[in-house]
PDB file of N, CA and C in Angstrom:
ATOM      1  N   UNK A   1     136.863 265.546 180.723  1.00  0.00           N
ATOM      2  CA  UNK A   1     136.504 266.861 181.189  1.00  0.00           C
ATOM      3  C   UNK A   1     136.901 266.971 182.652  1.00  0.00           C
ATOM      4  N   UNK A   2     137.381 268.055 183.052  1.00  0.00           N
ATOM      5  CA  UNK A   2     137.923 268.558 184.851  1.00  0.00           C
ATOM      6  C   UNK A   2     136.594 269.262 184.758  1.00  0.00           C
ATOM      7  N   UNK A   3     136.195 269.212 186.338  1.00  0.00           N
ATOM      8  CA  UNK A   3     135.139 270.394 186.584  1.00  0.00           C
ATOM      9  C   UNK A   3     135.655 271.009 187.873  1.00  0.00           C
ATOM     10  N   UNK A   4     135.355 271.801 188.706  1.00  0.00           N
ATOM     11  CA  UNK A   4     135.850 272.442 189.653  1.00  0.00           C
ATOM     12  C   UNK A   4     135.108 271.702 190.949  1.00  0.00           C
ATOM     13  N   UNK A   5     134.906 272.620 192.009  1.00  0.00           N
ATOM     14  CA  UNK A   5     133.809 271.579 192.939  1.00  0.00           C
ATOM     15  C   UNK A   5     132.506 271.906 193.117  1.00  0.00           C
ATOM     16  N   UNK A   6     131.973 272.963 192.251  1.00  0.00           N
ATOM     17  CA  UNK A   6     130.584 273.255 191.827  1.00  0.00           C
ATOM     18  C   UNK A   6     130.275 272.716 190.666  1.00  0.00           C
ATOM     19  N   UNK A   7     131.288 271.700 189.912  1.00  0.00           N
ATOM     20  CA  UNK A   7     130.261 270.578 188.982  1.00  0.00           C
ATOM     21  C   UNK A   7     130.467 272.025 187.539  1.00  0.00           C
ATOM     22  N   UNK A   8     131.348 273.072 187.949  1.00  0.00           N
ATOM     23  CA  UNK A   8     131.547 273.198 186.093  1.00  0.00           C
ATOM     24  C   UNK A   8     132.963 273.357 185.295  1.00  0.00           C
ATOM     25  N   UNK A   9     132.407 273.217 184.247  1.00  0.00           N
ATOM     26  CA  UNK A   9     133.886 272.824 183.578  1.00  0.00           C
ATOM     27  C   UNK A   9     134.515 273.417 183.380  1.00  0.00           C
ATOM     28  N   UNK A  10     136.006 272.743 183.581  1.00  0.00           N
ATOM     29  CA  UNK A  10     137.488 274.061 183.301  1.00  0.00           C
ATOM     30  C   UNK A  10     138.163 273.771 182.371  1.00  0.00           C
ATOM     31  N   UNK A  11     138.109 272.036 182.309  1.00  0.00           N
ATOM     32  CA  UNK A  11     139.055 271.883 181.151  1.00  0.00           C
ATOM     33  C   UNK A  11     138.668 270.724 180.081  1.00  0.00           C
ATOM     34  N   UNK A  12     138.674 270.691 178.689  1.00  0.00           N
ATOM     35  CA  UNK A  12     137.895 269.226 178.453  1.00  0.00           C
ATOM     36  C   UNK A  12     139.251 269.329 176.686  1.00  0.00           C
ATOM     37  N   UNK A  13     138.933 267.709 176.841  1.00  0.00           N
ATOM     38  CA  UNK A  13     139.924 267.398 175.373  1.00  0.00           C
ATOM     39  C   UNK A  13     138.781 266.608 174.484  1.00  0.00           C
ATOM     40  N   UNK A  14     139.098 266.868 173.240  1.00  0.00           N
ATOM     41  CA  UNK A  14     138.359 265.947 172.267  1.00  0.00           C
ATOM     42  C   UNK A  14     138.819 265.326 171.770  1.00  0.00           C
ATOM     43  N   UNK A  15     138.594 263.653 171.732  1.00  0.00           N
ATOM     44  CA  UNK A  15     139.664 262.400 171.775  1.00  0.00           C
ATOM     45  C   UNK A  15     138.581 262.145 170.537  1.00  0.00           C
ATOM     46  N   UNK A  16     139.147 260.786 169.394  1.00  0.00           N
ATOM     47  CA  UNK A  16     138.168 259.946 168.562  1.00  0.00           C
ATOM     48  C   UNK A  16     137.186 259.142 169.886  1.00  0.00           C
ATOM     49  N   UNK A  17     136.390 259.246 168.729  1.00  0.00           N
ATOM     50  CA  UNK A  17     134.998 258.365 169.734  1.00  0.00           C
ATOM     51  C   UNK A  17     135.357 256.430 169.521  1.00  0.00           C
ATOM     52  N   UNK A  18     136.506 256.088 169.006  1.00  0.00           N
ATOM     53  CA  UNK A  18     137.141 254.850 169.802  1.00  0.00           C
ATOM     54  C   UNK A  18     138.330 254.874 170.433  1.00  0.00           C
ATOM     55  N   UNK A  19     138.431 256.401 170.832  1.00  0.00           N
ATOM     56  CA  UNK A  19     139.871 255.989 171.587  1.00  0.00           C
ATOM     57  C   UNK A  19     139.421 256.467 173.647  1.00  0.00           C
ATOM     58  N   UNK A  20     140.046 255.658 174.117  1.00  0.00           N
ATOM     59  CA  UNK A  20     139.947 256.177 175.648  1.00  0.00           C
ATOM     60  C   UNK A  20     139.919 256.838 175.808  1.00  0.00           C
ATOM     61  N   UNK A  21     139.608 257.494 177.532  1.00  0.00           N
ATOM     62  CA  UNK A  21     139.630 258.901 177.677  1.00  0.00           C
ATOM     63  C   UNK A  21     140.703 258.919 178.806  1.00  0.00           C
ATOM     64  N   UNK A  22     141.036 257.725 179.113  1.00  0.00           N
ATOM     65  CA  UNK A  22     142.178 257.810 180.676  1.00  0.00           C
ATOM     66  C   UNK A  22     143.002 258.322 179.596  1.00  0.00           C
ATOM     67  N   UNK A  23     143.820 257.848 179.058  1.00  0.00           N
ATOM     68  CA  UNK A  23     145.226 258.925 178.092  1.00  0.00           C
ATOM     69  C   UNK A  23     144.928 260.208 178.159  1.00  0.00           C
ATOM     70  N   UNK A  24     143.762 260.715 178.276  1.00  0.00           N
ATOM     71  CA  UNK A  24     143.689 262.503 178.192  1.00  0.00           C
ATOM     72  C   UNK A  24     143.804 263.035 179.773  1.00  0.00           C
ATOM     73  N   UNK A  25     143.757 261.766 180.853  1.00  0.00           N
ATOM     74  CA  UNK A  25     143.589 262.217 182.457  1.00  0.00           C
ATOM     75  C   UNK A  25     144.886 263.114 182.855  1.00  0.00           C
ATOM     76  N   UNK A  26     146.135 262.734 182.325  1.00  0.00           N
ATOM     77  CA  UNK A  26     147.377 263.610 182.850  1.00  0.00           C
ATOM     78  C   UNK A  26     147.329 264.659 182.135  1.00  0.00           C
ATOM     79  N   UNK A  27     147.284 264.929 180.797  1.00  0.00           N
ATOM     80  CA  UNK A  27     147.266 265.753 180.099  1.00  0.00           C
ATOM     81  C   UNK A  27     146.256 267.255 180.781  1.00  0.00           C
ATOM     82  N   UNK A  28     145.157 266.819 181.091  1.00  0.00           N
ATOM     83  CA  UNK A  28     143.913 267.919 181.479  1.00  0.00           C
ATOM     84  C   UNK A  28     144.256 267.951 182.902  1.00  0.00           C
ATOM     85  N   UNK A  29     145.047 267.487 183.819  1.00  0.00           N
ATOM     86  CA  UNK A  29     145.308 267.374 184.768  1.00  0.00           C
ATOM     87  C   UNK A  29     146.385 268.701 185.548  1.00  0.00           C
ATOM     88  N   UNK A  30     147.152 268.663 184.375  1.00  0.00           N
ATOM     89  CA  UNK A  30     148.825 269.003 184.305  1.00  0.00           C
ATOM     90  C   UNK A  30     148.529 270.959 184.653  1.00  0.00           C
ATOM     91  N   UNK A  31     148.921 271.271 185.254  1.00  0.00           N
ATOM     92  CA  UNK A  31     148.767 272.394 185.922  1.00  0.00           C
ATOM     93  C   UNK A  31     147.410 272.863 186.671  1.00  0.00           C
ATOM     94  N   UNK A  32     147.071 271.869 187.333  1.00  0.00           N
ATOM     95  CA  UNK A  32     145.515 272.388 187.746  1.00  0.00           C
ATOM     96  C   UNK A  32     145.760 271.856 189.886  1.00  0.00           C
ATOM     97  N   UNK A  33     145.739 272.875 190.458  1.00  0.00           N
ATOM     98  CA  UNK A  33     146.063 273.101 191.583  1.00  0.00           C
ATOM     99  C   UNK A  33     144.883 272.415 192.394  1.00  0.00           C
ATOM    100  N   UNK A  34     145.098 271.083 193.044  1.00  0.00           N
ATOM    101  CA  UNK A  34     143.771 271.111 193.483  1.00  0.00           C
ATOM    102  C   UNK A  34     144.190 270.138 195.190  1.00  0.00           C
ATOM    103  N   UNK A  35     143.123 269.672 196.040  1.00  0.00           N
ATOM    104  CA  UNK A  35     143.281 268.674 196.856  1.00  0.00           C
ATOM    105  C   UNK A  35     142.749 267.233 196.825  1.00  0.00           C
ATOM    106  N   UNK A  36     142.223 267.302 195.932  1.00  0.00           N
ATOM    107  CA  UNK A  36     141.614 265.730 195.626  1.00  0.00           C
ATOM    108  C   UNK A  36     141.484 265.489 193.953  1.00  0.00           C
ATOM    109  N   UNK A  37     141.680 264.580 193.398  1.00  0.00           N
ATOM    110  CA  UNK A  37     140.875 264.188 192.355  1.00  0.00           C
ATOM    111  C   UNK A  37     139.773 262.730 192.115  1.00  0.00           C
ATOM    112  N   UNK A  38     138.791 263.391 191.433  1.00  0.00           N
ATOM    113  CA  UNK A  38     137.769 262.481 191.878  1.00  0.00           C
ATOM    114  C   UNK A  38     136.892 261.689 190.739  1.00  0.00           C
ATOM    115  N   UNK A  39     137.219 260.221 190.429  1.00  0.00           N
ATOM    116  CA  UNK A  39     136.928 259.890 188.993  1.00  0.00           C
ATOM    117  C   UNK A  39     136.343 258.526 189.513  1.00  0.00           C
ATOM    118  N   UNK A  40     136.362 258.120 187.926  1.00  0.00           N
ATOM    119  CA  UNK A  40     135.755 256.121 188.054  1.00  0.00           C
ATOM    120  C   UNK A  40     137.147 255.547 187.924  1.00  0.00           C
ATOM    121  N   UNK A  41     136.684 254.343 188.031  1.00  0.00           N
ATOM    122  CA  UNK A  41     137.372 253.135 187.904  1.00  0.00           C
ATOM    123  C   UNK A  41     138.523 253.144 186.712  1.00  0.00           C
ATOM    124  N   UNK A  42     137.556 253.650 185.527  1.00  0.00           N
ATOM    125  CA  UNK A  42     138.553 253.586 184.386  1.00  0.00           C
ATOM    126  C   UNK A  42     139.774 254.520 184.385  1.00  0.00           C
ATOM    127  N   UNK A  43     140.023 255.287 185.010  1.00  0.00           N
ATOM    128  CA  UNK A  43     141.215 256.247 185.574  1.00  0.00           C
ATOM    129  C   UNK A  43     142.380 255.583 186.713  1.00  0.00           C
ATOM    130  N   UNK A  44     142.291 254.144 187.031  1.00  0.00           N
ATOM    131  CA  UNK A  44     142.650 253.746 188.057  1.00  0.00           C
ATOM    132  C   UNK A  44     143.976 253.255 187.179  1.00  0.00           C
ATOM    133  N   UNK A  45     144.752 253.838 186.762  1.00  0.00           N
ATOM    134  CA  UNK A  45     146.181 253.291 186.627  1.00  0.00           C
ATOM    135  C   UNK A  45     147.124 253.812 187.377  1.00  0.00           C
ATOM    136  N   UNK A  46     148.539 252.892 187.439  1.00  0.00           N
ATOM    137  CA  UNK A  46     149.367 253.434 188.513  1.00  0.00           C
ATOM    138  C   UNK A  46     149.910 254.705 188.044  1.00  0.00           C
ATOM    139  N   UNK A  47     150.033 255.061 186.672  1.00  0.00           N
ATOM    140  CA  UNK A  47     150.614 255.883 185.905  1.00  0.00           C
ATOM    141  C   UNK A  47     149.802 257.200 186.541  1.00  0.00           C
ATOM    142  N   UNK A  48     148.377 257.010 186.231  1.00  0.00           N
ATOM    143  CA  UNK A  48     147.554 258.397 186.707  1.00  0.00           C
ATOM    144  C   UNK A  48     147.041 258.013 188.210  1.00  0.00           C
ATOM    145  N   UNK A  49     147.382 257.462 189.409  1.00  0.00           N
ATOM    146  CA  UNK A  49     147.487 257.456 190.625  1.00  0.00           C
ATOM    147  C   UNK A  49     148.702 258.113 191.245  1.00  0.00           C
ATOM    148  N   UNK A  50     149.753 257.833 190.700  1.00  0.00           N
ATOM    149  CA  UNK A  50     151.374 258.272 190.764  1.00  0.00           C
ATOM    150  C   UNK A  50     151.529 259.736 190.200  1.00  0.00           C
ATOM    151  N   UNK A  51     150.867 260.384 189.232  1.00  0.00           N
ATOM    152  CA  UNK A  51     150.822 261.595 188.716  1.00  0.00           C
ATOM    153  C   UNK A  51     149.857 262.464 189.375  1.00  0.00           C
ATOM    154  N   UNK A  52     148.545 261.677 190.606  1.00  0.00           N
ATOM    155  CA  UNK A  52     148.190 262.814 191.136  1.00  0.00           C
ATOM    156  C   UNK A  52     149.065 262.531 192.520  1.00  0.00           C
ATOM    157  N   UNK A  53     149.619 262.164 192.847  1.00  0.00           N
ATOM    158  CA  UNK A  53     149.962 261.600 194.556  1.00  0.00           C
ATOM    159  C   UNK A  53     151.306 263.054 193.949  1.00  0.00           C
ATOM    160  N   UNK A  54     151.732 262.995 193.172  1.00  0.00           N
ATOM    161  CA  UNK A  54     153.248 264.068 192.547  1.00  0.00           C
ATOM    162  C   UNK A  54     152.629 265.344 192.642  1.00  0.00           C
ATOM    163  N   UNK A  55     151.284 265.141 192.436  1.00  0.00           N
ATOM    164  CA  UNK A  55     150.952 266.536 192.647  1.00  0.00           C
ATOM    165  C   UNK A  55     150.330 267.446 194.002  1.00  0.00           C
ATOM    166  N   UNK A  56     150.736 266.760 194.868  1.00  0.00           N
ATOM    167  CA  UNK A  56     150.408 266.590 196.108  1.00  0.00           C
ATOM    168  C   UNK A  56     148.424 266.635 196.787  1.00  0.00           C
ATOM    169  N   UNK A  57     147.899 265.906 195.888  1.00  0.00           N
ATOM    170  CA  UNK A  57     146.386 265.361 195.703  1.00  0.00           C
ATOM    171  C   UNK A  57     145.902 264.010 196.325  1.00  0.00           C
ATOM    172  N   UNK A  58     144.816 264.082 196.829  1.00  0.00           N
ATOM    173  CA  UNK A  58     144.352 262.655 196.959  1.00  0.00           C
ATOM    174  C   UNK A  58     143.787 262.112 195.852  1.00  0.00           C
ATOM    175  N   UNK A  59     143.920 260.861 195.685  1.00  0.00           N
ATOM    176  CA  UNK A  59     143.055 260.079 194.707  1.00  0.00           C
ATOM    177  C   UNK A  59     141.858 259.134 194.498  1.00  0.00           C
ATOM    178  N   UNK A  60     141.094 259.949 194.607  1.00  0.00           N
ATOM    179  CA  UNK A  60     139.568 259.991 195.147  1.00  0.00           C
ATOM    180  C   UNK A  60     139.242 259.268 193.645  1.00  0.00           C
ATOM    181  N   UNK A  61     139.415 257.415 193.688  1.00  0.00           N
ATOM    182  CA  UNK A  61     139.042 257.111 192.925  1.00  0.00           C
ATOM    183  C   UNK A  61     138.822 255.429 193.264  1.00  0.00           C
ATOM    184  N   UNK A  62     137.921 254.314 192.800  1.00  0.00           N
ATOM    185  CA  UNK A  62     138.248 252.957 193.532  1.00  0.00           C
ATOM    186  C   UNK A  62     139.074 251.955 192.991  1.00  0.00           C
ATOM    187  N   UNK A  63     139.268 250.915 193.345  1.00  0.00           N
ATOM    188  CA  UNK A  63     140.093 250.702 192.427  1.00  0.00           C
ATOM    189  C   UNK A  63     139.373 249.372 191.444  1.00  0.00           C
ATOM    190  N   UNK A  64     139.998 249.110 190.490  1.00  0.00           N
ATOM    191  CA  UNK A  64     139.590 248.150 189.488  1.00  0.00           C
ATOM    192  C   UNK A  64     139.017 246.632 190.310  1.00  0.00           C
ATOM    193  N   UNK A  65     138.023 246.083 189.900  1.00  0.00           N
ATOM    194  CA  UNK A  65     137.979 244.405 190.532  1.00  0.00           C
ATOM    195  C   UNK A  65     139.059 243.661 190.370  1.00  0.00           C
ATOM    196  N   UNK A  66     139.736 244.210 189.052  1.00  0.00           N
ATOM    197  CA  UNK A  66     141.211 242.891 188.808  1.00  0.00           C
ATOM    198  C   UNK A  66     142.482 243.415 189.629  1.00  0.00           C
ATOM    199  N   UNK A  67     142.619 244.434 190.497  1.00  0.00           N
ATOM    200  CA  UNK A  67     144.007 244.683 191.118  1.00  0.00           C
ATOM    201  C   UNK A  67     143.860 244.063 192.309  1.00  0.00           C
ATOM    202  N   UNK A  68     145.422 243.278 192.359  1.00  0.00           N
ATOM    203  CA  UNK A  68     145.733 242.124 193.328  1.00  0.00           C
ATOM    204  C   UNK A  68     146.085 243.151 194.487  1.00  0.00           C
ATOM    205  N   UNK A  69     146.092 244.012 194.790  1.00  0.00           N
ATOM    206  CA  UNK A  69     146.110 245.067 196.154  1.00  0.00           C
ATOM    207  C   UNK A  69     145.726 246.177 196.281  1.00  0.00           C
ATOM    208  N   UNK A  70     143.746 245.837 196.810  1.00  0.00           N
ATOM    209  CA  UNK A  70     143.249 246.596 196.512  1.00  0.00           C
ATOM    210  C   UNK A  70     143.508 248.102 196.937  1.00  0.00           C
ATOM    211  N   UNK A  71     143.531 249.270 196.957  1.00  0.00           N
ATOM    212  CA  UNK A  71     143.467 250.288 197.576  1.00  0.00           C
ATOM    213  C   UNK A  71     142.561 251.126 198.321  1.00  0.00           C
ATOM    214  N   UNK A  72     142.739 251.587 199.696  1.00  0.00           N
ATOM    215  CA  UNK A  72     141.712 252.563 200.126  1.00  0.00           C
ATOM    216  C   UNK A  72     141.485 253.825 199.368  1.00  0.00           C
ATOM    217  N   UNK A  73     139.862 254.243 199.362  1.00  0.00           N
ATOM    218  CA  UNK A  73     139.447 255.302 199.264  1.00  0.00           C
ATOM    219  C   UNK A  73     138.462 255.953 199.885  1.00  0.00           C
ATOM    220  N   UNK A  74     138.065 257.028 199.411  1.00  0.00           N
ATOM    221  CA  UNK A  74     136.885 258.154 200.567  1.00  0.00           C
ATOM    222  C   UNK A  74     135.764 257.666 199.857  1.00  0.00           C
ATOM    223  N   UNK A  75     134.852 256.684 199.909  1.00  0.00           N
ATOM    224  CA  UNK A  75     133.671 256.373 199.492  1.00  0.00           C
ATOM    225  C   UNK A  75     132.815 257.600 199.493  1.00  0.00           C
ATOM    226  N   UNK A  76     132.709 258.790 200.404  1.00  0.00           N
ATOM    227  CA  UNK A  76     131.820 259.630 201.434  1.00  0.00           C
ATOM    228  C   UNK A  76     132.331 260.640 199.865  1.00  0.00           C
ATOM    229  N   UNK A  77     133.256 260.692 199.659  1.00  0.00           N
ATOM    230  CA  UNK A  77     133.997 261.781 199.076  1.00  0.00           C
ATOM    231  C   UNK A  77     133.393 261.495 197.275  1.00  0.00           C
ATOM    232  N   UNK A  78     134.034 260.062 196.933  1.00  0.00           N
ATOM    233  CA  UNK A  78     133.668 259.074 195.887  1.00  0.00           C
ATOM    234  C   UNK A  78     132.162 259.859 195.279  1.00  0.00           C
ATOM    235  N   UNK A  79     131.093 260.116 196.482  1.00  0.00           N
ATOM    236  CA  UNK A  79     129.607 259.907 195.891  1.00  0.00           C
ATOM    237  C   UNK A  79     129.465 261.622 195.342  1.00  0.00           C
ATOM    238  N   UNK A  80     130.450 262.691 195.284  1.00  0.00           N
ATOM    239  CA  UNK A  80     130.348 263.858 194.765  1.00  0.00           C
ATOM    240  C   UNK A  80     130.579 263.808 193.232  1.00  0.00           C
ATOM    241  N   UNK A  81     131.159 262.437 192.900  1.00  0.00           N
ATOM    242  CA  UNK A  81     131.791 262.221 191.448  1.00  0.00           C
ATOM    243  C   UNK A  81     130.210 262.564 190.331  1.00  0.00           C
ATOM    244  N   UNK A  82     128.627 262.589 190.499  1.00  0.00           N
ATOM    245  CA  UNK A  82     127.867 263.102 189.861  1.00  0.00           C
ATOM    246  C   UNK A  82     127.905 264.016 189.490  1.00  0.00           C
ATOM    247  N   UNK A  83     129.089 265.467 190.338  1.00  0.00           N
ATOM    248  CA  UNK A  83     128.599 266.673 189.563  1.00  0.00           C
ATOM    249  C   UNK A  83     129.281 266.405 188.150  1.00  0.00           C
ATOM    250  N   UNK A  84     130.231 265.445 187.175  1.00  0.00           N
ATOM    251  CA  UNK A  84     130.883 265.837 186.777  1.00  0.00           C
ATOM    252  C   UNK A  84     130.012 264.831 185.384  1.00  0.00           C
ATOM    253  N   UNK A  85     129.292 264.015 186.151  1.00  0.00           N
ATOM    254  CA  UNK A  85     128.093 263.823 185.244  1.00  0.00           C
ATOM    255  C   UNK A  85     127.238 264.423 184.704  1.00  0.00           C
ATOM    256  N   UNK A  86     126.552 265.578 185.955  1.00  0.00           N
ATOM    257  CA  UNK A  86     125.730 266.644 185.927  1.00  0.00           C
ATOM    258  C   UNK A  86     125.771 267.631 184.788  1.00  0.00           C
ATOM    259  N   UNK A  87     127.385 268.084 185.045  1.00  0.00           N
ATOM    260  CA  UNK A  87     128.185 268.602 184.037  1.00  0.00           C
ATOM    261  C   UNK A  87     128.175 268.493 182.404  1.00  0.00           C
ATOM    262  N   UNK A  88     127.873 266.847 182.493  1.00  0.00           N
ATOM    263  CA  UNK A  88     127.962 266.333 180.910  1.00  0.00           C
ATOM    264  C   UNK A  88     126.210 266.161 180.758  1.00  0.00           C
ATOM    265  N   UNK A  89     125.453 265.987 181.138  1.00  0.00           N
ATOM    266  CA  UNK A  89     124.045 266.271 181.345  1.00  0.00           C
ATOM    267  C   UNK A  89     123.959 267.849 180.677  1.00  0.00           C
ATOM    268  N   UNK A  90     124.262 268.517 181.401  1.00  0.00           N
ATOM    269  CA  UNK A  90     123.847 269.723 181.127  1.00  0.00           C
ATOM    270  C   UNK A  90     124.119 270.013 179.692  1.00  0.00           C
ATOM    271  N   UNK A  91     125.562 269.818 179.059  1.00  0.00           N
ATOM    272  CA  UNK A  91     126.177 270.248 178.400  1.00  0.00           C
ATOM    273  C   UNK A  91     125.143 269.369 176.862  1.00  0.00           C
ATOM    274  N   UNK A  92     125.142 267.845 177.097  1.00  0.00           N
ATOM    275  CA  UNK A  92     124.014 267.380 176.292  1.00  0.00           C
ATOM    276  C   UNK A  92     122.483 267.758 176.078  1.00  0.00           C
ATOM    277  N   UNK A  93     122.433 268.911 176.263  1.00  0.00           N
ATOM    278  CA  UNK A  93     121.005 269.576 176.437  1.00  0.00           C
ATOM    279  C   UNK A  93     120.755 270.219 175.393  1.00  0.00           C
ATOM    280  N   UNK A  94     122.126 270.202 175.004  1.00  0.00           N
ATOM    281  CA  UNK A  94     122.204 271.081 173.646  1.00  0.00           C
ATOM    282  C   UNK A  94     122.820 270.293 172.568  1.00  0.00           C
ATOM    283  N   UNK A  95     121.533 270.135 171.603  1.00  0.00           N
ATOM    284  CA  UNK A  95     121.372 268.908 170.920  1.00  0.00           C
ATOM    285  C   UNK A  95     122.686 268.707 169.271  1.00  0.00           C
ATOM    286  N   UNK A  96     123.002 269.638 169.077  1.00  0.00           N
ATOM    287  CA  UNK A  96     124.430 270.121 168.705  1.00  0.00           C
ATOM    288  C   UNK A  96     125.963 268.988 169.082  1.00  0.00           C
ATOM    289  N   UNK A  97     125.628 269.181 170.240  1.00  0.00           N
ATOM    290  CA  UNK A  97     126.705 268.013 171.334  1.00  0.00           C
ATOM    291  C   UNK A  97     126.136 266.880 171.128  1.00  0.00           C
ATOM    292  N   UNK A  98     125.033 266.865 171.573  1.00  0.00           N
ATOM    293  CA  UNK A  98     124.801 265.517 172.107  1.00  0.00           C
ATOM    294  C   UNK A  98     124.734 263.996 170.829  1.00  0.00           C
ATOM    295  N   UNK A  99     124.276 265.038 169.235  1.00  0.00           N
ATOM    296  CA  UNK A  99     124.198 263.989 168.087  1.00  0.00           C
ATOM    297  C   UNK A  99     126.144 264.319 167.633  1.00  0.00           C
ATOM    298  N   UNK A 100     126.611 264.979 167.737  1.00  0.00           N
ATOM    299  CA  UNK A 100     127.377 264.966 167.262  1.00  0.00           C
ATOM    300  C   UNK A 100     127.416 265.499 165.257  1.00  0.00           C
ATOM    301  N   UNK A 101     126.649 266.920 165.803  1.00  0.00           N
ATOM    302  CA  UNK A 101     126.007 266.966 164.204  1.00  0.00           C
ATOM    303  C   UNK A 101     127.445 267.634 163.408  1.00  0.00           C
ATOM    304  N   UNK A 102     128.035 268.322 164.246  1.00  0.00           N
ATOM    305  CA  UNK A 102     129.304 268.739 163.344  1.00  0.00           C
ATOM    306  C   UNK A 102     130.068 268.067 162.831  1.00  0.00           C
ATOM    307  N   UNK A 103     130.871 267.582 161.672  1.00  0.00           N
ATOM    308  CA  UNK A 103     131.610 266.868 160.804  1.00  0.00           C
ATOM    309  C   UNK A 103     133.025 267.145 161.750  1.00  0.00           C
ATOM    310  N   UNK A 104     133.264 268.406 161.254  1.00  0.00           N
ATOM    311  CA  UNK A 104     134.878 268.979 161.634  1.00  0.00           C
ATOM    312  C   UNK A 104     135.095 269.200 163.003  1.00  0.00           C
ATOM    313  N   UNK A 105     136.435 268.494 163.739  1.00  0.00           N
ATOM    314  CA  UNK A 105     136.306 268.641 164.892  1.00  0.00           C
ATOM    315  C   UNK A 105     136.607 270.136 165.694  1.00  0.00           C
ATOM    316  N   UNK A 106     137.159 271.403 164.271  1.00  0.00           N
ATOM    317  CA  UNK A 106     137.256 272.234 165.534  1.00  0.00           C
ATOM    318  C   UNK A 106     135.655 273.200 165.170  1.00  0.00           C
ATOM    319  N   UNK A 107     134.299 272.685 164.776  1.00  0.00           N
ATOM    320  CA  UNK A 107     133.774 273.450 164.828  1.00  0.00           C
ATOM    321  C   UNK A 107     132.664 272.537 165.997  1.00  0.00           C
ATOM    322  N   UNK A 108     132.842 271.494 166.108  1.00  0.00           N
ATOM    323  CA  UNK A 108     132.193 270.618 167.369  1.00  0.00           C
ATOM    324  C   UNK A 108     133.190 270.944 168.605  1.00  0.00           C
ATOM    325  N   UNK A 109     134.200 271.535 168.663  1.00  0.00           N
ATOM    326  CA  UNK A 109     135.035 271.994 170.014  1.00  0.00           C
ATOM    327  C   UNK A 109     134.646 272.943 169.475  1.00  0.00           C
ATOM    328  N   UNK A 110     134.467 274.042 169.279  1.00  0.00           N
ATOM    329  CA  UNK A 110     133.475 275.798 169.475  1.00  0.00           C
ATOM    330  C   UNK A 110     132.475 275.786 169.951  1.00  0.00           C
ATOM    331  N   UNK A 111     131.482 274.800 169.593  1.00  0.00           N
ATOM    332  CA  UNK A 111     130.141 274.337 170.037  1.00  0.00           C
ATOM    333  C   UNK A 111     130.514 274.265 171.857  1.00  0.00           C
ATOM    334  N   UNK A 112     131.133 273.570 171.896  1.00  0.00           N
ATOM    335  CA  UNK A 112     131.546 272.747 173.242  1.00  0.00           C
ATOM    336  C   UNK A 112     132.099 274.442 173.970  1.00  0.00           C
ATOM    337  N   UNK A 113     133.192 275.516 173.604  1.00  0.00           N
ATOM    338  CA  UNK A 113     133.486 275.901 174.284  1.00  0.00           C
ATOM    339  C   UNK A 113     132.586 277.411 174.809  1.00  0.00           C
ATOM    340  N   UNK A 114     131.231 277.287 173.547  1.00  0.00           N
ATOM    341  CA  UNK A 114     130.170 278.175 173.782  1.00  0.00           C
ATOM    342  C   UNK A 114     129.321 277.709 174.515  1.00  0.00           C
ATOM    343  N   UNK A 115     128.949 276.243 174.414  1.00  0.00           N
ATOM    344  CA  UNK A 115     128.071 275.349 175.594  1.00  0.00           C
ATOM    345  C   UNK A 115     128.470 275.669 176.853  1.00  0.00           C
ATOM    346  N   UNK A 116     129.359 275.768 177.269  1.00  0.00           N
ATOM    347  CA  UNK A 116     130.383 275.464 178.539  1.00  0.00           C
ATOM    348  C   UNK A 116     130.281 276.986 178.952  1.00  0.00           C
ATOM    349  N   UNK A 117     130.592 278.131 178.318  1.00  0.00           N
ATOM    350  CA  UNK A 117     130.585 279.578 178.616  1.00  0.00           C
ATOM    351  C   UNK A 117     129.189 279.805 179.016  1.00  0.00           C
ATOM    352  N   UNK A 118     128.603 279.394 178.156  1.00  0.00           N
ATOM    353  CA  UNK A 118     126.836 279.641 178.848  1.00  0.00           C
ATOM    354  C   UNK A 118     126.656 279.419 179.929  1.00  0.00           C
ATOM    355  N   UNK A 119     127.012 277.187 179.970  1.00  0.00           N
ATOM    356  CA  UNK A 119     126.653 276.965 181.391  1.00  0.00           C
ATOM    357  C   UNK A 119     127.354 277.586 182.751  1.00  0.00           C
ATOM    358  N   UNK A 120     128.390 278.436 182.444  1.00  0.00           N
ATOM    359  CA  UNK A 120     129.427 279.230 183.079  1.00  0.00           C
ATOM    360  C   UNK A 120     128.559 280.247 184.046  1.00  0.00           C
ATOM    361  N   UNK A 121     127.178 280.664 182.804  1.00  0.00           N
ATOM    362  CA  UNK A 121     126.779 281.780 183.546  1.00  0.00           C
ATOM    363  C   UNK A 121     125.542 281.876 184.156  1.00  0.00           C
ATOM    364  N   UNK A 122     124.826 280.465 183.913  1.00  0.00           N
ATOM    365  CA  UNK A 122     124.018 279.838 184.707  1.00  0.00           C
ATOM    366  C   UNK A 122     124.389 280.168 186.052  1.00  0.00           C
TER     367      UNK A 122
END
């Protein structure tokens, strides 16, 4: 999920629940105008470090314990990464999402894009 910098959402993909979610980071990324992007650890590849630096962004992210050169980041900046938790908080409030009661995935993405319109108008 992208959120903006008030913590709501603009853009989100629905992946299987064993597949990653870094593979969906360029994809939800890819036309979205911004000055920073701001994630965890598990986003730390050179592939999606190199695809926001192209997009002329900082990469407001830390880096893995196993990379042999580590990289600087905005720690100060780093600790805003909750709204996007907040975000998924909210959105699990609505118990629909959160069990995963829909079978078919495009009627659990409707759920998701009526959840999201609501919290829109919060």
């Amino acid at each position: 999920m992208v959120t903006d910098a008030r913590g709501q959402p603009v853009r989100f993909a629905l992946t299987g629940g064993q597949e990653a979610d870094a593979p969906q980071a360029i994809p939800l990324l890819t036309g979205i105008e911004t000055e920073g992007v701001i994630a965890d650890k598990g986003y730390e590849s050179n592939e999606i470090l190199g695809f926001i630096h192209k997009q002329g962004a900082e990469a407001v992210i830390p880096p893995k314990s196993n990379r042999k050169d580590p990289r600087e980041y905005d720690r100060q900046l780093h600790r805003t990464r909750n709204l996007i938790e907040r975000a998924f908080n909210k959105l699990k409030q609505w118990r629909r999402l959160a069990t995963r009661y829909d079978r078919k995935s495009l009627y659990f993405l409707s759920a998701w894009y009526l959840a999201t319109a609501i919290t829109w108008s919060h």
